[in-house]
N, C-alpha and C. Protein backbone atom coordinates (compact mmCIF):
# COMPACT_ATOMS: atom_id res chain seq x y z
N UNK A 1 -19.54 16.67 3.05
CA UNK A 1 -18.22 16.18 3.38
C UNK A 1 -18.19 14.66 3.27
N UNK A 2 -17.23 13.62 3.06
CA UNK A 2 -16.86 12.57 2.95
C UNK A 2 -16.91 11.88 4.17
N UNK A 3 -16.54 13.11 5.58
CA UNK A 3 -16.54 12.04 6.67
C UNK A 3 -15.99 12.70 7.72
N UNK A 4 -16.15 12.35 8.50
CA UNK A 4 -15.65 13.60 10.16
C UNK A 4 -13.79 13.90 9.76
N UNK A 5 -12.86 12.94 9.09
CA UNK A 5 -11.65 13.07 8.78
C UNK A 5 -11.57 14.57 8.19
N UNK A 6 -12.47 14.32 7.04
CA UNK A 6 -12.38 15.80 6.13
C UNK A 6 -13.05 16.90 6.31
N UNK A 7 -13.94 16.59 7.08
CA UNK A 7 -15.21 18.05 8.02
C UNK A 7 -13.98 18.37 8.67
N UNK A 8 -13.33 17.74 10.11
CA UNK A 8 -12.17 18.40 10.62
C UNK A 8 -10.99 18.92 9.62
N UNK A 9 -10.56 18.23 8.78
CA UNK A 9 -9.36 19.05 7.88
C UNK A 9 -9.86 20.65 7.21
N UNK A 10 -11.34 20.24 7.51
CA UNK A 10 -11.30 21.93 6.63
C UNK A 10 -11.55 22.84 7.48
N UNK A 11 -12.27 22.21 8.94
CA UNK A 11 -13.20 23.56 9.37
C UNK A 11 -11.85 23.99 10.85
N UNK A 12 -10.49 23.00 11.00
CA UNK A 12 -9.45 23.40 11.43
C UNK A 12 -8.69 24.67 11.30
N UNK A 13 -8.61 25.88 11.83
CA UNK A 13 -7.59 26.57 11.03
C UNK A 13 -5.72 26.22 11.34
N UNK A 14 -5.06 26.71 10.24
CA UNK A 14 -4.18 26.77 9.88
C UNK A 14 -3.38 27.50 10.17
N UNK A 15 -2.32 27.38 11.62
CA UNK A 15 -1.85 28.61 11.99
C UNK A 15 -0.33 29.44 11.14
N UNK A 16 -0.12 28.48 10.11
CA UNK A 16 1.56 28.54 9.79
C UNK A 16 2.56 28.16 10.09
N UNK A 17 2.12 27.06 11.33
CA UNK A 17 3.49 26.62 12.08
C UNK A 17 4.44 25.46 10.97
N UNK A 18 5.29 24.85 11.87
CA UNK A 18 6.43 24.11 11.11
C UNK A 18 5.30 22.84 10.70
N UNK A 19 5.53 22.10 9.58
CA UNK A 19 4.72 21.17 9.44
C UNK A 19 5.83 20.17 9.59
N UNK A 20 5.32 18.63 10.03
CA UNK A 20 5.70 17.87 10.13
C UNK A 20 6.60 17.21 9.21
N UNK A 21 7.90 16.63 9.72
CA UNK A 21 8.75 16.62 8.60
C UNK A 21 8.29 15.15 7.49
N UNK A 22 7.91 14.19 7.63
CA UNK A 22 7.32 13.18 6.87
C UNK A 22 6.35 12.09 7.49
N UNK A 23 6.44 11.25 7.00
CA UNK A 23 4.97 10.25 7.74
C UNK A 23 5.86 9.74 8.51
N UNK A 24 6.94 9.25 8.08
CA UNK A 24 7.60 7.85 9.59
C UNK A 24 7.53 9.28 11.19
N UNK A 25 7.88 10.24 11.08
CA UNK A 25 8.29 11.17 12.13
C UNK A 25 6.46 11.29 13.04
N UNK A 26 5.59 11.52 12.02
CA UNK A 26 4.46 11.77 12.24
C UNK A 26 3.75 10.58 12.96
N UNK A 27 4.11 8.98 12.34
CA UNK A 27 3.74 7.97 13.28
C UNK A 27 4.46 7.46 14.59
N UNK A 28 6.14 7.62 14.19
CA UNK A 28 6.60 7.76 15.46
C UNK A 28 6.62 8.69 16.30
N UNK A 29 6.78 9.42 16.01
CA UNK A 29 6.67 10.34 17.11
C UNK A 29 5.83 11.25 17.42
N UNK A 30 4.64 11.16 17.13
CA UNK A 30 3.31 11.79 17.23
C UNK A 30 1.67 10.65 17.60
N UNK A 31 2.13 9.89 16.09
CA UNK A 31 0.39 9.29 16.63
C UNK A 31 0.96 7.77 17.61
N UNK A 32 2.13 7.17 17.56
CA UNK A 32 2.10 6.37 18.75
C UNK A 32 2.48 6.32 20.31
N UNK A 33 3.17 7.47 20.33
CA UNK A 33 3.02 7.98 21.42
C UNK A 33 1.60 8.59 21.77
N UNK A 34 0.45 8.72 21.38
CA UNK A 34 -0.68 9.33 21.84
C UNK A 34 -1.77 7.93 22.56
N UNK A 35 -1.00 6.71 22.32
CA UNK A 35 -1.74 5.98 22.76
C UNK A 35 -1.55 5.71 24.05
N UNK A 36 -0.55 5.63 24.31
CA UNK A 36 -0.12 5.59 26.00
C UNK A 36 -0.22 7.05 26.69
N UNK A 37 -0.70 8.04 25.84
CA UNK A 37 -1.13 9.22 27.04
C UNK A 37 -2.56 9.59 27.15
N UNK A 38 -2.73 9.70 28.96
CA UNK A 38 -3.97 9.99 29.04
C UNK A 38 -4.55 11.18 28.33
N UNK A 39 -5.67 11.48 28.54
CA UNK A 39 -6.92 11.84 27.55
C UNK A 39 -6.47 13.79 27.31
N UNK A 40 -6.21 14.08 28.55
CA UNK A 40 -5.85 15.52 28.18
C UNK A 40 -4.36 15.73 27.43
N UNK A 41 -3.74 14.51 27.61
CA UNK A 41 -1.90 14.74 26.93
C UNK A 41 -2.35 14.64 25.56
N UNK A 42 -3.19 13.64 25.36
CA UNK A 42 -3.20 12.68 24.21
C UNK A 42 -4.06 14.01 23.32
N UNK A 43 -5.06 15.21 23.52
CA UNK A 43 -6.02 16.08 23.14
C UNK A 43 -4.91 17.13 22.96
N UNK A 44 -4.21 17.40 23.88
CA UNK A 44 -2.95 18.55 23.73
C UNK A 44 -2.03 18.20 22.89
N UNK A 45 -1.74 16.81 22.25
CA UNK A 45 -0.51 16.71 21.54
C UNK A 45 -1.65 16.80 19.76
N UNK A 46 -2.87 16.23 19.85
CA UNK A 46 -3.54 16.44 18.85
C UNK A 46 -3.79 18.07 18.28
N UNK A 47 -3.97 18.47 19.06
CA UNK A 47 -4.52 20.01 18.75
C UNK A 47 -3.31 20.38 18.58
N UNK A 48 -1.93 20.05 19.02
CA UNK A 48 -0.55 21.32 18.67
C UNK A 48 -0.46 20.64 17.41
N UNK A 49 -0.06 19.15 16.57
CA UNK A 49 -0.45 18.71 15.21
C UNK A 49 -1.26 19.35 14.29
N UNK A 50 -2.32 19.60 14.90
CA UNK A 50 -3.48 20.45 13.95
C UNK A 50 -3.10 21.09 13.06
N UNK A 51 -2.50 22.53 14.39
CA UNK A 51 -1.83 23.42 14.29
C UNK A 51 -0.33 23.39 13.47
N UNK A 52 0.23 22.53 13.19
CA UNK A 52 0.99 22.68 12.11
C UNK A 52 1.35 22.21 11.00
N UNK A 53 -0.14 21.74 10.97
CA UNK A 53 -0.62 21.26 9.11
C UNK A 53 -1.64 22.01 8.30
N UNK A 54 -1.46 21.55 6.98
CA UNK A 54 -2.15 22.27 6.14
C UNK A 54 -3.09 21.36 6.16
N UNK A 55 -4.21 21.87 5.06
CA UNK A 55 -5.32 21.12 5.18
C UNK A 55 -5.43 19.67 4.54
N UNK A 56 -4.18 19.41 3.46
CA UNK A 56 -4.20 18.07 3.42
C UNK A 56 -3.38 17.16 4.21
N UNK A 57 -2.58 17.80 5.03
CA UNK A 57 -2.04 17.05 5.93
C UNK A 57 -2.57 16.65 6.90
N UNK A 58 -3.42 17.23 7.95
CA UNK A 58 -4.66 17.40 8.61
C UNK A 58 -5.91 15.93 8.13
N UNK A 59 -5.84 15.86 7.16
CA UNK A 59 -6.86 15.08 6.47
C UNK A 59 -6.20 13.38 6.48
N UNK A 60 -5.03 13.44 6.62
CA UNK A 60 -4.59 12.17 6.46
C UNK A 60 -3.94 11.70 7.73
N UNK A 61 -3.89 12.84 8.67
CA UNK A 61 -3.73 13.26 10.05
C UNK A 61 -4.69 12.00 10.66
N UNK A 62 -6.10 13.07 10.32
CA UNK A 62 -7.09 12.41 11.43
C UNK A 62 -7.48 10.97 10.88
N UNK A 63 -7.18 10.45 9.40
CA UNK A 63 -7.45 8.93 9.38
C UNK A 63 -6.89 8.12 9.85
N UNK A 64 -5.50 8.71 10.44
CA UNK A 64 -5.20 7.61 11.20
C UNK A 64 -5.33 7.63 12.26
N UNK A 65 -5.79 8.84 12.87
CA UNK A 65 -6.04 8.77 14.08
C UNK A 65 -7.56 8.01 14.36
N UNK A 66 -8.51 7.90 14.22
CA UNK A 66 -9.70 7.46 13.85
C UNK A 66 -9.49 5.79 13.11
N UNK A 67 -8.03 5.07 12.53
CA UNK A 67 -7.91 4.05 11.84
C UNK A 67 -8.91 4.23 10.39
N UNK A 68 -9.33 5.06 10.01
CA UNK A 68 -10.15 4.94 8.47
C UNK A 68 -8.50 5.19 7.41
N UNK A 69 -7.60 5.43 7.43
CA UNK A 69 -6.50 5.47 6.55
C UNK A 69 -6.11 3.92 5.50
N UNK A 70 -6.89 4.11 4.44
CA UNK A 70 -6.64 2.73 3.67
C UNK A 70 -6.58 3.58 2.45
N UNK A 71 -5.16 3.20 1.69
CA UNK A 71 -4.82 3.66 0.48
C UNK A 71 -5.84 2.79 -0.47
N UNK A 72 -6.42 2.03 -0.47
CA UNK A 72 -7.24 1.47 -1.50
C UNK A 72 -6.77 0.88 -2.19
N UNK A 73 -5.30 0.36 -2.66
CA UNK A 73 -4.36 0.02 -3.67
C UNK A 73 -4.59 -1.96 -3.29
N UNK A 74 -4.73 -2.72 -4.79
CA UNK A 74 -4.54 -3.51 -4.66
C UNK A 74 -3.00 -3.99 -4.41
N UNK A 75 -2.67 -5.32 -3.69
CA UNK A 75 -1.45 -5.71 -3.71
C UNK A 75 -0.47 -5.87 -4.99
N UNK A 76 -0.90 -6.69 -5.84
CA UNK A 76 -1.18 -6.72 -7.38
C UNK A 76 -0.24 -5.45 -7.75
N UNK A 77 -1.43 -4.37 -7.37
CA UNK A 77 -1.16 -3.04 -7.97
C UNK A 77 0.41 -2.54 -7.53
N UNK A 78 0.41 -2.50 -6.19
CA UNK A 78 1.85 -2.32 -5.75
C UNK A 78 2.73 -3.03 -5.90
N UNK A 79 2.96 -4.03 -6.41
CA UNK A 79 3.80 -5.14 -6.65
C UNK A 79 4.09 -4.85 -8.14
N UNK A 80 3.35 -4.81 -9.01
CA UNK A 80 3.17 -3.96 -10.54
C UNK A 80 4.68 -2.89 -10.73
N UNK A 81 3.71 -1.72 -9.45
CA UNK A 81 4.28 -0.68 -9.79
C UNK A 81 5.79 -0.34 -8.99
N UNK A 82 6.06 -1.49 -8.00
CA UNK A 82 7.76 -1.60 -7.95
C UNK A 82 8.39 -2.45 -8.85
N UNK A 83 7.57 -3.52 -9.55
CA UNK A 83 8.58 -3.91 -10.44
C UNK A 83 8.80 -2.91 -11.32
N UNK A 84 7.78 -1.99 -12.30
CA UNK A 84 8.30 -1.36 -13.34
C UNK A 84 9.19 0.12 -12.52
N UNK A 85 9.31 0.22 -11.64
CA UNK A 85 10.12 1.08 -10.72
C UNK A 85 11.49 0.90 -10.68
N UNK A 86 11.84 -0.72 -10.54
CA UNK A 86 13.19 -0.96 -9.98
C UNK A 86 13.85 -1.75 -11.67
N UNK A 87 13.00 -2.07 -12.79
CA UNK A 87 13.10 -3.00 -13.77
C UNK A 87 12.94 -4.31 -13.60
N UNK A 88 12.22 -5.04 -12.58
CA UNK A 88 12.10 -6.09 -11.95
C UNK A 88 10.91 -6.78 -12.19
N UNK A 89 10.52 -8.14 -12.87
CA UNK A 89 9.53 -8.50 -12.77
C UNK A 89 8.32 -8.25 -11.23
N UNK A 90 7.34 -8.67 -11.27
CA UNK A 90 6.32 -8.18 -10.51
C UNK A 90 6.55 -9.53 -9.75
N UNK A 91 6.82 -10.75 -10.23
CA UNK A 91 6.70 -11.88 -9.58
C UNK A 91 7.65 -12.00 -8.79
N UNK A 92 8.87 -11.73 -9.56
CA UNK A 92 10.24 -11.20 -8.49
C UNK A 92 10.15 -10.54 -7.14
N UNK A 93 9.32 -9.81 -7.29
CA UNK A 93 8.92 -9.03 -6.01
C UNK A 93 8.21 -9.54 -4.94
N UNK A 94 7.28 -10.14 -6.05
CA UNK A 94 6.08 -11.13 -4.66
C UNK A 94 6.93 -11.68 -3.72
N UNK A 95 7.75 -12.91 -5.22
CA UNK A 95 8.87 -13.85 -4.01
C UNK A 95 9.57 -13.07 -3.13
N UNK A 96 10.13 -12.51 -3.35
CA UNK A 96 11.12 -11.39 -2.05
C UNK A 96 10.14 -10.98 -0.62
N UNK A 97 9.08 -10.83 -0.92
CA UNK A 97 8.62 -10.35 0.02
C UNK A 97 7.59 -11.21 0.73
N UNK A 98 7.86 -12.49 0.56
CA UNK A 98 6.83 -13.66 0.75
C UNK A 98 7.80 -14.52 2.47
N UNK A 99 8.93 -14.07 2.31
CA UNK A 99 9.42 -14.29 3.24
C UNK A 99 9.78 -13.40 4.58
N UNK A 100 9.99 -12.95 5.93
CA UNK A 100 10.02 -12.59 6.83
C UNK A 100 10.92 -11.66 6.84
N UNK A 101 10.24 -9.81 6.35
CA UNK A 101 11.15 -8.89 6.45
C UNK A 101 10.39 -7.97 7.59
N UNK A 102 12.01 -6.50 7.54
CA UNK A 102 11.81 -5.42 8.56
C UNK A 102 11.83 -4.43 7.43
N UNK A 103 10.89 -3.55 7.45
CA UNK A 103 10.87 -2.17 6.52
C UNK A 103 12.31 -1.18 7.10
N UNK A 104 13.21 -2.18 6.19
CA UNK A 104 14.37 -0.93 6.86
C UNK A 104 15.00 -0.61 5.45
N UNK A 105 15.98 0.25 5.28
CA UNK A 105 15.96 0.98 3.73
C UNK A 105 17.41 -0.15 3.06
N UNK A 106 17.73 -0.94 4.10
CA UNK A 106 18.65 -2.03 3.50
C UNK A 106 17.73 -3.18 3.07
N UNK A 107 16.46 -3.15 3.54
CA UNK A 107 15.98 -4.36 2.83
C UNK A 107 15.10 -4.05 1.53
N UNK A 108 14.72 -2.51 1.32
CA UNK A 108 14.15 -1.87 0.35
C UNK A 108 15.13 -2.29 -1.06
N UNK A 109 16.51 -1.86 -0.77
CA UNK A 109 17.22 -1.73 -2.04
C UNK A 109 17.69 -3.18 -2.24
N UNK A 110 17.19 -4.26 -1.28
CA UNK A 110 17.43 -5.47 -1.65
C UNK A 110 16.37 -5.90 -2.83
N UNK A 111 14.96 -5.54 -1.93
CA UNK A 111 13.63 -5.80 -2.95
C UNK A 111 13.65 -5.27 -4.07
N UNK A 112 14.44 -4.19 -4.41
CA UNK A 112 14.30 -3.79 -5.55
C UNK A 112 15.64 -4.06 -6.61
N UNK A 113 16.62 -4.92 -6.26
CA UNK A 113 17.60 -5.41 -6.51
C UNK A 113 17.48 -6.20 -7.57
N UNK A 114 18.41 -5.93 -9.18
CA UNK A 114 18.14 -6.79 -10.20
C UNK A 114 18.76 -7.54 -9.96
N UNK A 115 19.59 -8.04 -9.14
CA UNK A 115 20.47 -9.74 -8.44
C UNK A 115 19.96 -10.68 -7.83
N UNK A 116 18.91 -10.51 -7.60
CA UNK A 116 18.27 -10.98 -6.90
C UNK A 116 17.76 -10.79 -5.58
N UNK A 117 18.58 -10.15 -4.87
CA UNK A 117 18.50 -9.23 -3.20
C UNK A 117 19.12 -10.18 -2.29
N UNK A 118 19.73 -11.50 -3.01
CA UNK A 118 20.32 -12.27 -1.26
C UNK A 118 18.82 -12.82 -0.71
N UNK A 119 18.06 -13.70 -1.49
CA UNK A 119 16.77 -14.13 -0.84
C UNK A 119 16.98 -14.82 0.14
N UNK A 120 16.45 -15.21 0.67
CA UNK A 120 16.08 -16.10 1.79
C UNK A 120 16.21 -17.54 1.65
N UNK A 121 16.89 -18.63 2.40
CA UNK A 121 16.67 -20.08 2.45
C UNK A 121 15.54 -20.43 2.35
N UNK A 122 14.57 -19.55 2.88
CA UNK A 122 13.49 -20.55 3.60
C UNK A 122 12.22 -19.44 2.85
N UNK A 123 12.23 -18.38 1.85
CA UNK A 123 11.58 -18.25 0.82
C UNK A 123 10.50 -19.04 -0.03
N UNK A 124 9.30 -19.13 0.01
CA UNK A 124 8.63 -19.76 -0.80
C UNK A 124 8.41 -19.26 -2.45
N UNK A 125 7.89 -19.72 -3.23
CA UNK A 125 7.17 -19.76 -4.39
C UNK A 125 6.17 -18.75 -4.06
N UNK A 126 5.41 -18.12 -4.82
CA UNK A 126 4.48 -17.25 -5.11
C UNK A 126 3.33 -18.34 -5.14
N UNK A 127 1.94 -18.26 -4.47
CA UNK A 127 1.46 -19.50 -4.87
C UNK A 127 0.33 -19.36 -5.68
N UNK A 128 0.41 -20.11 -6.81
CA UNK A 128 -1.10 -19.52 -7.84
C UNK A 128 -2.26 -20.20 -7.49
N UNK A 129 -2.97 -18.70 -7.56
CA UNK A 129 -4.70 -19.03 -7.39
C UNK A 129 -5.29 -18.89 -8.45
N UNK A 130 -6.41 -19.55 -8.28
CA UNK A 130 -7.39 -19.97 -9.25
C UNK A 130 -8.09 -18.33 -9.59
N UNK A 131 -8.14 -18.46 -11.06
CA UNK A 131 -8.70 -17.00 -11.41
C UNK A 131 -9.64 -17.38 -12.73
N UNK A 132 -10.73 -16.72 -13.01
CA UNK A 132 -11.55 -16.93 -13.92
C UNK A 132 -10.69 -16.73 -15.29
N UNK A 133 -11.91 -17.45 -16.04
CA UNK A 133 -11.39 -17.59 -17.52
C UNK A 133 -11.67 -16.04 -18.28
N UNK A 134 -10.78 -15.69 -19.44
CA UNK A 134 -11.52 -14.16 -19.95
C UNK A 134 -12.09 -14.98 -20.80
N UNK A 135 -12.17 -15.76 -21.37
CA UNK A 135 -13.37 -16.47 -22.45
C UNK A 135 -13.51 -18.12 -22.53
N UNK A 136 -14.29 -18.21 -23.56
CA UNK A 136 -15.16 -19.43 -23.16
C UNK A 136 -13.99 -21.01 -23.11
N UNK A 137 -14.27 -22.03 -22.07
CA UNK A 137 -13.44 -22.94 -22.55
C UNK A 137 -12.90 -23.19 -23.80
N UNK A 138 -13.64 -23.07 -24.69
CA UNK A 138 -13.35 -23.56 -26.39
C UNK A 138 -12.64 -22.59 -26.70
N UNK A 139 -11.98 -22.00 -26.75
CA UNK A 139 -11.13 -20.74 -26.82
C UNK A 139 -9.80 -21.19 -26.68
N UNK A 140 -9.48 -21.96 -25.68
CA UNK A 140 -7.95 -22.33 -24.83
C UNK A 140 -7.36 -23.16 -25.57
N UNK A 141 -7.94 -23.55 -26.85
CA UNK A 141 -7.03 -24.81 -27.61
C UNK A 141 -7.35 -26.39 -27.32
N UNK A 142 -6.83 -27.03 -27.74
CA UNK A 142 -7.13 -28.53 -27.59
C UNK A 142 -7.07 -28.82 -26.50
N UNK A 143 -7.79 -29.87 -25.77
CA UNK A 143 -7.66 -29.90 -24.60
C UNK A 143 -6.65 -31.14 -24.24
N UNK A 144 -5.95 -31.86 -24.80
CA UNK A 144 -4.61 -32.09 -24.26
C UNK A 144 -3.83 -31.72 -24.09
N UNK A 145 -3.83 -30.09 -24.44
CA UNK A 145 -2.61 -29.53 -23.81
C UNK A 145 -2.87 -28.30 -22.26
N UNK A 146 -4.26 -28.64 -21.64
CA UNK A 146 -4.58 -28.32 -20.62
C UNK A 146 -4.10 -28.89 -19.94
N UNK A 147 -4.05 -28.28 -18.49
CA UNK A 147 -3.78 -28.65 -17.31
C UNK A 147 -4.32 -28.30 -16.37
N UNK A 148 -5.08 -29.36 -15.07
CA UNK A 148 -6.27 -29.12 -14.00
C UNK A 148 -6.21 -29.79 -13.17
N UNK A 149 -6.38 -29.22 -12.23
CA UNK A 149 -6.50 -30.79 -10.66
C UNK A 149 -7.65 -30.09 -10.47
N UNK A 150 -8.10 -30.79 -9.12
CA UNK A 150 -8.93 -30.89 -8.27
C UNK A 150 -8.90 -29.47 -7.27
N UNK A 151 -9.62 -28.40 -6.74
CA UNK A 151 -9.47 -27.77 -5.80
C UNK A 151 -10.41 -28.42 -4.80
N UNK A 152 -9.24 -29.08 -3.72
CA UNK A 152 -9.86 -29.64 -2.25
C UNK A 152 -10.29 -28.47 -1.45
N UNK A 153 -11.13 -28.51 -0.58
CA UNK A 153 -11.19 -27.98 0.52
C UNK A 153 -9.98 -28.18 1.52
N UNK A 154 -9.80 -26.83 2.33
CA UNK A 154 -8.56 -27.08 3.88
C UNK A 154 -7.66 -25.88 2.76
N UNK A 155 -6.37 -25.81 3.77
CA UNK A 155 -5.89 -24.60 3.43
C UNK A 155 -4.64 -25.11 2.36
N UNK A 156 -3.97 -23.95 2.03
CA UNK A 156 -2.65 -24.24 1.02
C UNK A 156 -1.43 -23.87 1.91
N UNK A 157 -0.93 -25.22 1.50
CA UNK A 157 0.30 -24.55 2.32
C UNK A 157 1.48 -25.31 0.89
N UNK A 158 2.57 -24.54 1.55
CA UNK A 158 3.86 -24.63 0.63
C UNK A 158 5.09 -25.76 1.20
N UNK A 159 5.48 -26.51 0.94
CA UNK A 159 6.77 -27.06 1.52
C UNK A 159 7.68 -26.88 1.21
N UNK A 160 8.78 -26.00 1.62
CA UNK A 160 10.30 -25.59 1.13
C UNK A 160 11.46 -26.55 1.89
N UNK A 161 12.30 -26.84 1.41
CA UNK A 161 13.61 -27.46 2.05
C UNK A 161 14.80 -27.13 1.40
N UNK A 162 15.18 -26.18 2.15
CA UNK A 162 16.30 -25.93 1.18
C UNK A 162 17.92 -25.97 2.26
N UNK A 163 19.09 -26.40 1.63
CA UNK A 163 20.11 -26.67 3.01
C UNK A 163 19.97 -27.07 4.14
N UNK A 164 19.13 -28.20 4.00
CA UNK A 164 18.56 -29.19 5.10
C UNK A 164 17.45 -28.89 5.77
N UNK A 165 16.79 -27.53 5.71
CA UNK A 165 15.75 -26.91 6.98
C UNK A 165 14.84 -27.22 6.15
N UNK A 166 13.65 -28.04 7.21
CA UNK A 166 12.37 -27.66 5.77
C UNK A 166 11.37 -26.32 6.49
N UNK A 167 10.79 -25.57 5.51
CA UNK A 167 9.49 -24.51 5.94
C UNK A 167 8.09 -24.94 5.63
N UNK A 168 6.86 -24.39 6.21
CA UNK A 168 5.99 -24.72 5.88
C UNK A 168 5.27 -23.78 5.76
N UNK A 169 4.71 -23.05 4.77
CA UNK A 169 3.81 -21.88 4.22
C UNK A 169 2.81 -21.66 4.14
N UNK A 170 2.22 -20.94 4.78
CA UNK A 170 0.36 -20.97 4.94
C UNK A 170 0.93 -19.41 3.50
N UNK A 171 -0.54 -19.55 3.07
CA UNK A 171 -0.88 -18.72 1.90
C UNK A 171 -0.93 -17.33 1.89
N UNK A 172 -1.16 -17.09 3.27
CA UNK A 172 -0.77 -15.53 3.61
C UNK A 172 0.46 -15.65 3.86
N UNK A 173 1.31 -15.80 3.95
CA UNK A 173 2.74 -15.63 4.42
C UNK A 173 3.25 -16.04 5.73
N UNK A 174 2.54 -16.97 6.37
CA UNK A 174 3.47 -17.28 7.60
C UNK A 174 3.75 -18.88 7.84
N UNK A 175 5.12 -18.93 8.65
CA UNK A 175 5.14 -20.10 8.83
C UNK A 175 4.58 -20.97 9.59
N UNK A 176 4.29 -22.11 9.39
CA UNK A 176 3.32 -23.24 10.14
C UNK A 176 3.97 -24.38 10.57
N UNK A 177 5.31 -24.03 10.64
CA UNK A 177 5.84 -25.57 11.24
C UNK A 177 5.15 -26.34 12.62
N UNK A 178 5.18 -25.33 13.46
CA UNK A 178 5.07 -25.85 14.56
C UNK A 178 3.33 -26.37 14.77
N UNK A 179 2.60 -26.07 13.07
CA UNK A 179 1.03 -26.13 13.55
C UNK A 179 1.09 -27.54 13.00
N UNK A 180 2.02 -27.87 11.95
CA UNK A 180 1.98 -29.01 11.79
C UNK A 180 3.32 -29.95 11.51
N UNK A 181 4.00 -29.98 12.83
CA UNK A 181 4.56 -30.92 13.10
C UNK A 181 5.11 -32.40 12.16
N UNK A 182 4.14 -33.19 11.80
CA UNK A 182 4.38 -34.36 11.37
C UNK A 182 4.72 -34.12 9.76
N UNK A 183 3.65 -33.02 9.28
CA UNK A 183 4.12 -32.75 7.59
C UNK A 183 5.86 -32.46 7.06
N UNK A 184 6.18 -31.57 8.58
CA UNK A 184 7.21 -30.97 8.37
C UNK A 184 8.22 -32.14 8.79
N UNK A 185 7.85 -33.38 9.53
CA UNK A 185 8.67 -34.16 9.66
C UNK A 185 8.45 -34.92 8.35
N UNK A 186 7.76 -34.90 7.77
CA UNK A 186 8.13 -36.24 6.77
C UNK A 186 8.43 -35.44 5.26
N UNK A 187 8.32 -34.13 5.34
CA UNK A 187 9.12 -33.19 4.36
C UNK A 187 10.52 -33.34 4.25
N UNK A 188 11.09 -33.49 5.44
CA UNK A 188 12.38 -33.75 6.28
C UNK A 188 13.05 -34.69 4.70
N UNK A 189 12.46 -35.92 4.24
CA UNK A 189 12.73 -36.99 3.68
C UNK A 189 13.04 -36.56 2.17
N UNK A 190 12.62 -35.21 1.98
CA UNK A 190 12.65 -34.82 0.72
C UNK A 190 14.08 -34.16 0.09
N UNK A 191 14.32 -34.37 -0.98
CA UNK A 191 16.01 -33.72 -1.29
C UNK A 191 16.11 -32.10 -1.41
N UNK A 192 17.05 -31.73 -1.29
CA UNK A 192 16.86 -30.21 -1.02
C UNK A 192 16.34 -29.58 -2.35
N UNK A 193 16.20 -28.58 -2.61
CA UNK A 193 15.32 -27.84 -3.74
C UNK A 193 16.40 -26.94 -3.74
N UNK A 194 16.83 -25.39 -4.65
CA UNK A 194 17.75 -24.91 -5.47
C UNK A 194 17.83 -24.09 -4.47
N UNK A 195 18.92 -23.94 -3.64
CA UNK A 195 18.98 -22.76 -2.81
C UNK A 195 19.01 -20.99 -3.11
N UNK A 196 19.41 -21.37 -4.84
CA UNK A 196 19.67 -20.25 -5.32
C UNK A 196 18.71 -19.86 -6.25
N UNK A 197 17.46 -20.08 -6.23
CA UNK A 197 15.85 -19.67 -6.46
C UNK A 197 15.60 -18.58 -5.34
N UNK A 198 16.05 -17.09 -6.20
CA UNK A 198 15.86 -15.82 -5.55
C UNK A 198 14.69 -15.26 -5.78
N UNK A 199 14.31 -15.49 -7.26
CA UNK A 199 13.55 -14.37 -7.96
C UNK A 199 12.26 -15.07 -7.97
């Protein structure tokens, strides 16, 4: 077996009952409520679940119950495969989702929106990282028409100002105004940038 997830999905039986109607129903109203009940509620609401899944449901059951549930999918990959989903570049997507959303099905059909979706003021840029070469420097052409800085040490952050507010962007996605104060004051000085940079 692969792992106590899938030893239990098989050696479970299967009584026929109603199976669960999809995953949001199954996390709300099954595996997070099991955290606030004590040990015999929390064993009784597991075992009636069991009982009305099949064996691959069961299997994806107990990874999350246990936390081993990782689709394996690069970000990349999912970002890929909603752009060619919605007809939307992949980069389009990054940006949309680089700013502060709720998984609700009005902000879905925004992300996947060829208008752009109504982005955000305070939206950053996608920010590019450094990625290896597929072949040798001498390959890339003359080298005056390269382009290179320096990679410093310390983190990346983004400065947005757009309709007077400025943001400040750490590289995972969150904002840092308040970590740094003085940047964001002297960003302040800068002219606004295109409010209507959606995509």
């Amino acid at each position: 077996m692969g792992d106590s997830a899938e030893t239990i999905a098989l050696v479970v039986p299967w009584t026929g009952g109603p199976s669960p109607r999809g995953l949001r129903e199954l996390v709300e109203e099954r595996l997070l409520p099991i955290q606030d009940a004590g040990p015999e509620q929390a064993r009784r609401w597991v075992e009636e679940t069991w009982r009305e899944m099949d064996e691959r449901q069961r299997f994806v059951w107990n990874r999350m119950l246990t936390g081993g549930f990782r689709a394996g999918v690069s970000r990349q990959t999912v970002l890929r495969a909603l752009g060619e989903f919605a007809g939307v570049e992949a980069a389009a997507i990054a940006h949309r989702l680089l700013a502060p959303w709720e998984p609700t099905a009005e902000f879905f059909r925004s992300l996947l929106s060829s208008d752009g979706g109504g982005a955000a003021v305070s939206r950053p840029y996608p920010f590019h990282l450094a990625c290896p070469l597929d072949a040798m420097p001498e390959t890339l052409g003359p080298r005056q028409h390269w382009c290179a800085e320096w990679k410093w040490d310390g983190i990346r952050v983004q400065a947005v100002k757009r309709a007077g507010s400025v943001f400040l962007w750490s590289r995972g996605g969150e904002l840092i105004n308040r970590a740094f104060p003085e940047l964001a004051a002297a960003a302040a000085g800068l002219p606004d940038g295109n409010p209507a940079v959606s995509t």
